[in-house]
Protein backbone atom coordinates (compact mmCIF):
# COMPACT_ATOMS: atom_id res chain seq x y z
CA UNK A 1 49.28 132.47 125.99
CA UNK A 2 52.06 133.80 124.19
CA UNK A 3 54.84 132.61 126.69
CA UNK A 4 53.56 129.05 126.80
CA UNK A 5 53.76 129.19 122.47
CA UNK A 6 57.30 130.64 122.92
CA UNK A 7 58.18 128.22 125.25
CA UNK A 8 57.21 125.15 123.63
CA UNK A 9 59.20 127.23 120.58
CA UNK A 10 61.90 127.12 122.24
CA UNK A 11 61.95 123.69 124.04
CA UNK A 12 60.95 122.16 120.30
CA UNK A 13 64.24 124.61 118.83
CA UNK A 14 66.69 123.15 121.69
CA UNK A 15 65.43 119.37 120.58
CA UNK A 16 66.28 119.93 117.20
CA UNK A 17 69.65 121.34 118.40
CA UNK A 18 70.34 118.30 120.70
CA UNK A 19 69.63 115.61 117.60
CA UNK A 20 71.40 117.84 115.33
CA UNK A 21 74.42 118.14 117.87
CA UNK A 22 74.34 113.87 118.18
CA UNK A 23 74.67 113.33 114.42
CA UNK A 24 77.38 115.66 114.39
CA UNK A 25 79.31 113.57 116.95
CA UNK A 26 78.55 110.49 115.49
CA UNK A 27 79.88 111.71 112.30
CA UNK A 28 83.06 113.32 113.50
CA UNK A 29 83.54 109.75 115.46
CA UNK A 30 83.70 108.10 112.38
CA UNK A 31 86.76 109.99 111.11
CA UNK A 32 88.86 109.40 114.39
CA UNK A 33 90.50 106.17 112.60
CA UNK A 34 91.76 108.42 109.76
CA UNK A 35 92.80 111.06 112.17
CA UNK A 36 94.94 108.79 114.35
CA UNK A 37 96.63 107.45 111.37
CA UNK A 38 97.43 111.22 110.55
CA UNK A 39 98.84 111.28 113.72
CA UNK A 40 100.93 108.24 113.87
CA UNK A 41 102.08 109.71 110.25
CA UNK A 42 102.92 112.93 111.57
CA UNK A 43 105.55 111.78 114.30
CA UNK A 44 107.31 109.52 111.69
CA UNK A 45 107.82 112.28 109.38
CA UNK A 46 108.86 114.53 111.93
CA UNK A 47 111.59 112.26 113.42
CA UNK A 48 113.03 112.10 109.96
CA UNK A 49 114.87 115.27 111.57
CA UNK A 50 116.66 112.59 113.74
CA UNK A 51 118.13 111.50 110.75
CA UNK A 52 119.44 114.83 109.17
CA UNK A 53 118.25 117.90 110.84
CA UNK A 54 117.34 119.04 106.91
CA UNK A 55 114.39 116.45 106.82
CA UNK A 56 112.58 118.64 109.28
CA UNK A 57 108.77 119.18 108.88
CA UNK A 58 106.28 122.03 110.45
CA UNK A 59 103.23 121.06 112.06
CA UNK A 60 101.52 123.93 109.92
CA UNK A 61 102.97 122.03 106.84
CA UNK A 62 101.54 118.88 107.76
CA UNK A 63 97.77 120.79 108.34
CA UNK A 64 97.91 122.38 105.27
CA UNK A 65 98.46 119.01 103.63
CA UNK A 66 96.14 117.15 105.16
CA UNK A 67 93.35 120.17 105.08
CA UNK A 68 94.03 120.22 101.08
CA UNK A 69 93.38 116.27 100.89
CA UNK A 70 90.23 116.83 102.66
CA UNK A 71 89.30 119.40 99.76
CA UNK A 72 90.88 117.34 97.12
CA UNK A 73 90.17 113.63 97.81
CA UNK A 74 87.36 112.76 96.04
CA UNK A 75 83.77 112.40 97.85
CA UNK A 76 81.98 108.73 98.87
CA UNK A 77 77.83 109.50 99.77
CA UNK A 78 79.02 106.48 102.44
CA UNK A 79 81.40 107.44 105.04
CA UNK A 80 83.69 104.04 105.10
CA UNK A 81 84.39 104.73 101.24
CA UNK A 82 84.68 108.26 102.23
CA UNK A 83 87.34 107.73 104.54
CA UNK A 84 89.73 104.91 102.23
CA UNK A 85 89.37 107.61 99.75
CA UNK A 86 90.89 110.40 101.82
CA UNK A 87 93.67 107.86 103.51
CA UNK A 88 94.91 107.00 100.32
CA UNK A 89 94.55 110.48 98.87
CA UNK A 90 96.65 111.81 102.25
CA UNK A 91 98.79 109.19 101.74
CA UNK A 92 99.85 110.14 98.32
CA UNK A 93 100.31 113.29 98.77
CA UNK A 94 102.29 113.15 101.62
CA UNK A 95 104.89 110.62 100.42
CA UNK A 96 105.07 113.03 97.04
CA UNK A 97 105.96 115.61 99.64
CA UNK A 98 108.39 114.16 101.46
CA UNK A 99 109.88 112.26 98.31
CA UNK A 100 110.23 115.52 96.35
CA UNK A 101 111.87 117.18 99.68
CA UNK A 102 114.24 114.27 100.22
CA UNK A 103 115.51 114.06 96.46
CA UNK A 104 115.99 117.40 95.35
């Protein structure tokens, strides 16, 4: 009958969703070592403003540098390469950042 065949649709649709929805996780655990370091990186920098109120840094400036090394790093088909790659690509770019601020 044609409820049992949309049934078993849908039942064989929300499976697909559920495996899909597990790789996803697994995936976005993988970058939670990278995103802590982010993290601990983003409370140094911003107690630089402990030092001289002038050395003060926005949270949306800090997003917008790390969402452009995400864009810019370059890609790794294996996600442990994938991840040195953008740490040392955030890295960079942050300490050019705050380097260029704090010099000029």
């Amino acid at each position: 009958s044609a409820s049992k065949t949309l049934a078993n649709e849908i039942a064989e649709k929300q499976s697909v969703g559920e495996k899909m929805e597990a790789e996803i996780d697994e995936t976005r655990q993988g970058y939670v070592p990278v995103a802590f370091k982010a993290a601990v990186l983003f409370f140094v920098v911003a107690d630089l403003a402990n030092i001289d109120p002038m050395y003060q840094y926005s949270l949306p400036f800090f997003v917008n540098l790390y969402t452009t090394s995400i864009e810019k790093s370059p890609p790794a088909s294996v996600l442990a390469q994938r991840l040195v790659k953008l740490q040392e690509f955030f890295m960079y770019a942050l300490y050019q950042n705050i380097c260029r601020s704090l010099f000029e």
